[in-house]
N, C-alpha and C. Protein backbone atom coordinates (compact mmCIF):
# COMPACT_ATOMS: atom_id res chain seq x y z
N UNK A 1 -26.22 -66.46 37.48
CA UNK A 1 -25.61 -67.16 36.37
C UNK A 1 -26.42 -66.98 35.09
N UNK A 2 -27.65 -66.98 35.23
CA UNK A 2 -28.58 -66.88 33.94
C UNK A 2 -27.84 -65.78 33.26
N UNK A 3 -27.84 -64.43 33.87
CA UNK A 3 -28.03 -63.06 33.19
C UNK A 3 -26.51 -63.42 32.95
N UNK A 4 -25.69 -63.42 33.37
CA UNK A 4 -24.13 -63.79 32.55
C UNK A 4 -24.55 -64.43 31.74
N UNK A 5 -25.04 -65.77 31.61
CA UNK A 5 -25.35 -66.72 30.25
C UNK A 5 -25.75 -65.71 28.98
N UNK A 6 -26.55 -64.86 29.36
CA UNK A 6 -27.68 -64.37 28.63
C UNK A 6 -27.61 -63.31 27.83
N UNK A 7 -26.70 -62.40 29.23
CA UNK A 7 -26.01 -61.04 29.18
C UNK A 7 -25.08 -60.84 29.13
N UNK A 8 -24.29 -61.55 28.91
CA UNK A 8 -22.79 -61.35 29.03
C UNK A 8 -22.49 -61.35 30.35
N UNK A 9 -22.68 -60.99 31.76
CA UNK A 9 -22.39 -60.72 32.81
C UNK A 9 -23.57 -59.89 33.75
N UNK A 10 -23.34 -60.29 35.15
CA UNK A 10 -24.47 -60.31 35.94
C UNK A 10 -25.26 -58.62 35.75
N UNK A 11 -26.49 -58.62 35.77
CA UNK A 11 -26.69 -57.25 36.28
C UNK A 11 -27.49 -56.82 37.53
N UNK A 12 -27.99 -57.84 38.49
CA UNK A 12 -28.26 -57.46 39.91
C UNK A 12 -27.45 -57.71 40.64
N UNK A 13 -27.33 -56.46 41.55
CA UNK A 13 -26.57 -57.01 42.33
C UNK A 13 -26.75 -58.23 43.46
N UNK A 14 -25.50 -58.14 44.33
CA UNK A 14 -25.33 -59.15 45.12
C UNK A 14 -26.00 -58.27 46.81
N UNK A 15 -26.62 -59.23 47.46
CA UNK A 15 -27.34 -58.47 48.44
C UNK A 15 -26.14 -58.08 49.81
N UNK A 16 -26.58 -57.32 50.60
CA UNK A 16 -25.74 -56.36 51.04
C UNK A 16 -26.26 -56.22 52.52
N UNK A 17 -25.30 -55.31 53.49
CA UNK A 17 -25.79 -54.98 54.82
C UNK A 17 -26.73 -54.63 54.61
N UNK A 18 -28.01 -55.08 55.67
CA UNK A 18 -29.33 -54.91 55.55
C UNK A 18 -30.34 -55.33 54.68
N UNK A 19 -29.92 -56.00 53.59
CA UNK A 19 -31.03 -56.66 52.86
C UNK A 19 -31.73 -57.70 53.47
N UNK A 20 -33.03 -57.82 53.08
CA UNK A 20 -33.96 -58.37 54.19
C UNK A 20 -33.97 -59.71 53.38
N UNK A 21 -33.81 -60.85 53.30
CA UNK A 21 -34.60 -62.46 53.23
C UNK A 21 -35.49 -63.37 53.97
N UNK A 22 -36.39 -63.71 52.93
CA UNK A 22 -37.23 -64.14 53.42
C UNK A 22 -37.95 -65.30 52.30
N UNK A 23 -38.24 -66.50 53.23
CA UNK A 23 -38.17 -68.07 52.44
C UNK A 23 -39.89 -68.36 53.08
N UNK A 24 -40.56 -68.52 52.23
CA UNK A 24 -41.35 -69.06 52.71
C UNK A 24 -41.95 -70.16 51.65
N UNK A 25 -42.34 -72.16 51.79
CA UNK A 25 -42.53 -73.00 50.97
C UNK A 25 -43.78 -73.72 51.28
N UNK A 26 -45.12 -73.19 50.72
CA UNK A 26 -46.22 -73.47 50.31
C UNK A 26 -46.53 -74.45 50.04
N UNK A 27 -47.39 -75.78 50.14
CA UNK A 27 -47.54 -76.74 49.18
C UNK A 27 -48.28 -76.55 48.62
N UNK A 28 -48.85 -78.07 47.49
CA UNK A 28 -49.81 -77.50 46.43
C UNK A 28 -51.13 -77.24 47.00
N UNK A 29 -51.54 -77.15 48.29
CA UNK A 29 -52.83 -77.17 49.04
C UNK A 29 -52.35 -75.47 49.32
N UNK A 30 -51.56 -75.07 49.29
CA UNK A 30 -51.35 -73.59 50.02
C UNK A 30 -50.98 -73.23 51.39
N UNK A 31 -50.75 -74.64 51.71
CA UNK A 31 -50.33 -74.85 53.33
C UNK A 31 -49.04 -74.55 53.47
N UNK A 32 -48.23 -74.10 54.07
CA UNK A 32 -46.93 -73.70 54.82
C UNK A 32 -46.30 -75.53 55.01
N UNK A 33 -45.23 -75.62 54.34
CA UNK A 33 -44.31 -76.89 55.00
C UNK A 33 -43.51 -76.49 56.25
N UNK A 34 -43.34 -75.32 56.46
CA UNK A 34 -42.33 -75.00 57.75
C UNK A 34 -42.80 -73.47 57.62
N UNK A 35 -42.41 -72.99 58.98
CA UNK A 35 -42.75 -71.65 59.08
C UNK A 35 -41.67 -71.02 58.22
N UNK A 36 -42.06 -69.48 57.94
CA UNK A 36 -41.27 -68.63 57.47
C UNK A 36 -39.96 -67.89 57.94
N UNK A 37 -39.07 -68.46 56.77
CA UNK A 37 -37.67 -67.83 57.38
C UNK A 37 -37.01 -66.50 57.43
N UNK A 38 -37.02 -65.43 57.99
CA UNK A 38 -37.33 -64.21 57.45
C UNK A 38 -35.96 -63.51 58.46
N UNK A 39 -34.62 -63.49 57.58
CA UNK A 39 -33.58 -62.65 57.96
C UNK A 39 -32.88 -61.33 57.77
N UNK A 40 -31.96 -60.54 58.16
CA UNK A 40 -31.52 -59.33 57.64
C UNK A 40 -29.94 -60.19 57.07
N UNK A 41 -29.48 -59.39 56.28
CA UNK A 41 -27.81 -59.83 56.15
C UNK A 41 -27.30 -58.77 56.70
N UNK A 42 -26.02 -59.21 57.37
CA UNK A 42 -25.46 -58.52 58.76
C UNK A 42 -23.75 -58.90 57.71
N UNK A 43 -22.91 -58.20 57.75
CA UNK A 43 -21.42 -57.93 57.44
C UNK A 43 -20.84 -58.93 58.27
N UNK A 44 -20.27 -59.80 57.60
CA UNK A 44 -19.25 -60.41 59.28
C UNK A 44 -18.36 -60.19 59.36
């Protein structure tokens, strides 16, 4: 939404078969709140 705001319209794309994600949330000590979530995107 930014780059539309910004740019007129998006310019990255949208992620795709096989793009990898991955979440991982640190606190302010540097400690892990939950382990890391680390997926592929699969087509359904």
């Amino acid at each position: 939404m930014i780059e539309t705001i910004e740019q007129g319209a998006p310019k990255t794309d949208f992620m795709k078969d096989g793009d990898r994600v991955r979440v991982e949330m640190p606190d302010r000590h540097g400690a892990f709140v939950f382990g890391a979530i680390d997926q592929r995107v699969r087509r359904g």
